[in-house]
C-alpha atoms as a PDB file:
ATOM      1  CA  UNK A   1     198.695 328.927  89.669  1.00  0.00           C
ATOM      2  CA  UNK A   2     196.980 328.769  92.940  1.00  0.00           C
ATOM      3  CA  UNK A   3     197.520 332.465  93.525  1.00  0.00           C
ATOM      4  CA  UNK A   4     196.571 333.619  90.142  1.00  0.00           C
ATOM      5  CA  UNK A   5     193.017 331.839  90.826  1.00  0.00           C
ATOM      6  CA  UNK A   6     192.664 332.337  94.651  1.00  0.00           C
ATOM      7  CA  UNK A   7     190.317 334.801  94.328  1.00  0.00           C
ATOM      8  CA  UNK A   8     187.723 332.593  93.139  1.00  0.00           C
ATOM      9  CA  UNK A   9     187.899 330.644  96.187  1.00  0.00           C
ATOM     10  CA  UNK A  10     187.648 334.115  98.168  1.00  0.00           C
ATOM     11  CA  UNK A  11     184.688 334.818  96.222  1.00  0.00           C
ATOM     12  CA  UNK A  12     183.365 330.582  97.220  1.00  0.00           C
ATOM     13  CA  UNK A  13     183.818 331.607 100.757  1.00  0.00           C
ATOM     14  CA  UNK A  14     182.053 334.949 100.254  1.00  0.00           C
ATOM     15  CA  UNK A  15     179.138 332.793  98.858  1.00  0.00           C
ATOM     16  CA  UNK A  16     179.062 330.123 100.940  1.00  0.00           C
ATOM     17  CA  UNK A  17     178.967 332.778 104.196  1.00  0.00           C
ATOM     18  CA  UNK A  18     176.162 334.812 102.679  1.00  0.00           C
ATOM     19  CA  UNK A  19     172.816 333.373 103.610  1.00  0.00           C
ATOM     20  CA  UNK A  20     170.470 336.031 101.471  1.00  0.00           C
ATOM     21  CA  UNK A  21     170.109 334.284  97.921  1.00  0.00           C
ATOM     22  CA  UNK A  22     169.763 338.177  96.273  1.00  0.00           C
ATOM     23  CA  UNK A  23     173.075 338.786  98.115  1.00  0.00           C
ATOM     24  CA  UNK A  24     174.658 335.719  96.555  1.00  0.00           C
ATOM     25  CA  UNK A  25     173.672 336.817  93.445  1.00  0.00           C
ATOM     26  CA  UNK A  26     175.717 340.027  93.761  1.00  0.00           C
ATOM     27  CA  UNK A  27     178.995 338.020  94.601  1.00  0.00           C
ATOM     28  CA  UNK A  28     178.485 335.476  91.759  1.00  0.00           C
ATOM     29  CA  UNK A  29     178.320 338.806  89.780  1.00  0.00           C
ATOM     30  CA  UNK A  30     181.259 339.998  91.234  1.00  0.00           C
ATOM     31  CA  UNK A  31     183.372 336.790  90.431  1.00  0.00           C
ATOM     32  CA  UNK A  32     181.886 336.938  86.733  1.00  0.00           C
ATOM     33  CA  UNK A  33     183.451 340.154  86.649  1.00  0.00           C
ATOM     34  CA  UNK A  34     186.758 339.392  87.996  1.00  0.00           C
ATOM     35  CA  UNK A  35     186.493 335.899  85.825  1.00  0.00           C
ATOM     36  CA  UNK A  36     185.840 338.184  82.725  1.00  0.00           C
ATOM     37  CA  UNK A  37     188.590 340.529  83.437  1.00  0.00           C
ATOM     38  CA  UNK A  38     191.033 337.440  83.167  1.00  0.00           C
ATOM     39  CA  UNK A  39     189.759 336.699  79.227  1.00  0.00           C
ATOM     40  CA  UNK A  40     191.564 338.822  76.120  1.00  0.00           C
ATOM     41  CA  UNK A  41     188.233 339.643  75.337  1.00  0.00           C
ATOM     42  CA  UNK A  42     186.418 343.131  76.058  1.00  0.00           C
ATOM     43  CA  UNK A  43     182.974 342.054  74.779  1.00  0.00           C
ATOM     44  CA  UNK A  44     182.721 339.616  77.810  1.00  0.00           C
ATOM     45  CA  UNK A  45     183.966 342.531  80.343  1.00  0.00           C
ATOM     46  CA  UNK A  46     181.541 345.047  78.988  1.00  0.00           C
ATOM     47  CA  UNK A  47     178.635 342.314  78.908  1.00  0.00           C
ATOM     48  CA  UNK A  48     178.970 341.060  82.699  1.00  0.00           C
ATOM     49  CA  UNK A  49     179.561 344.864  83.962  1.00  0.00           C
ATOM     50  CA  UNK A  50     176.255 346.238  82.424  1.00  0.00           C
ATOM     51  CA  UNK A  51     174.645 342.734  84.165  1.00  0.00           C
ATOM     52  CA  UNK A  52     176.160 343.560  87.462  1.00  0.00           C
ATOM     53  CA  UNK A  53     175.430 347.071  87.105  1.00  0.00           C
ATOM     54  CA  UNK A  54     171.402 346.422  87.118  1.00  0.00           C
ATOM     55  CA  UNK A  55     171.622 343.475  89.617  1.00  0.00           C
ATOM     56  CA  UNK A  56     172.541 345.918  92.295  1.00  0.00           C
ATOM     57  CA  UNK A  57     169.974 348.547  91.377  1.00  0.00           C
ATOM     58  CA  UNK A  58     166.726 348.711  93.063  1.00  0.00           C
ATOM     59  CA  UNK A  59     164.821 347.024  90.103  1.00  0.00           C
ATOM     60  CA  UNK A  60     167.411 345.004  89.186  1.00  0.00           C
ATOM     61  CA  UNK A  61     166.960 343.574  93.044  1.00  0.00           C
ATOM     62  CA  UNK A  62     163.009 343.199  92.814  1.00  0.00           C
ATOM     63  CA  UNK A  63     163.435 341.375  89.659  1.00  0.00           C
ATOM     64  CA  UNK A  64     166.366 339.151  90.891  1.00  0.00           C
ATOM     65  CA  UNK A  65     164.283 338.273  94.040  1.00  0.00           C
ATOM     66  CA  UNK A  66     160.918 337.670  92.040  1.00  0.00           C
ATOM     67  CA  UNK A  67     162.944 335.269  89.938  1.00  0.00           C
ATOM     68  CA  UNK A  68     164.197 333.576  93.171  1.00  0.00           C
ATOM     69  CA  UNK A  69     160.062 333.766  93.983  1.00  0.00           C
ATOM     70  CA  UNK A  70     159.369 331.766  90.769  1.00  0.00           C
ATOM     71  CA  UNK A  71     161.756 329.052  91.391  1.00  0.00           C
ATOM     72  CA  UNK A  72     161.090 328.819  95.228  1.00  0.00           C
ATOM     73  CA  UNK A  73     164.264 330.120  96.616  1.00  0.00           C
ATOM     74  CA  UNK A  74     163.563 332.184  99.823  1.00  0.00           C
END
């Protein structure tokens, strides 16, 4: 069990050793992805791809961090 699911707690270490908040964003993203990938579902897969797939564009980014702005994360 602790195998199948260790990659969550590769992807907690990845967050927790990442001090930009846009950067943590992008491995949350990542374990939603992996996370999704482990459901029977496709909807889900598809969904958290096409979310992941903006984050990490240049827009995707300004809007990320201006949300981070609005809630006074720096």
């Amino acid at each position: 069990l602790l195998q199948t699911w260790s990659p969550l707690l590769q992807y907690g270490q990845k967050f927790l050793g990442t001090p930009d908040p846009y950067e943590k964003g992008l491995v949350v993203a990542e374990a939603a992805e992996w996370l999704a990938s482990k459901t029977d579902a496709t909807v889900d897969d598809e969904l958290v791809q096409h979310l992941a797939d903006v984050a990490k564009t240049d827009e995707g980014e300004r809007l990320i961090r201006f949300c981070l702005g609005l809630a006074g994360v720096k």
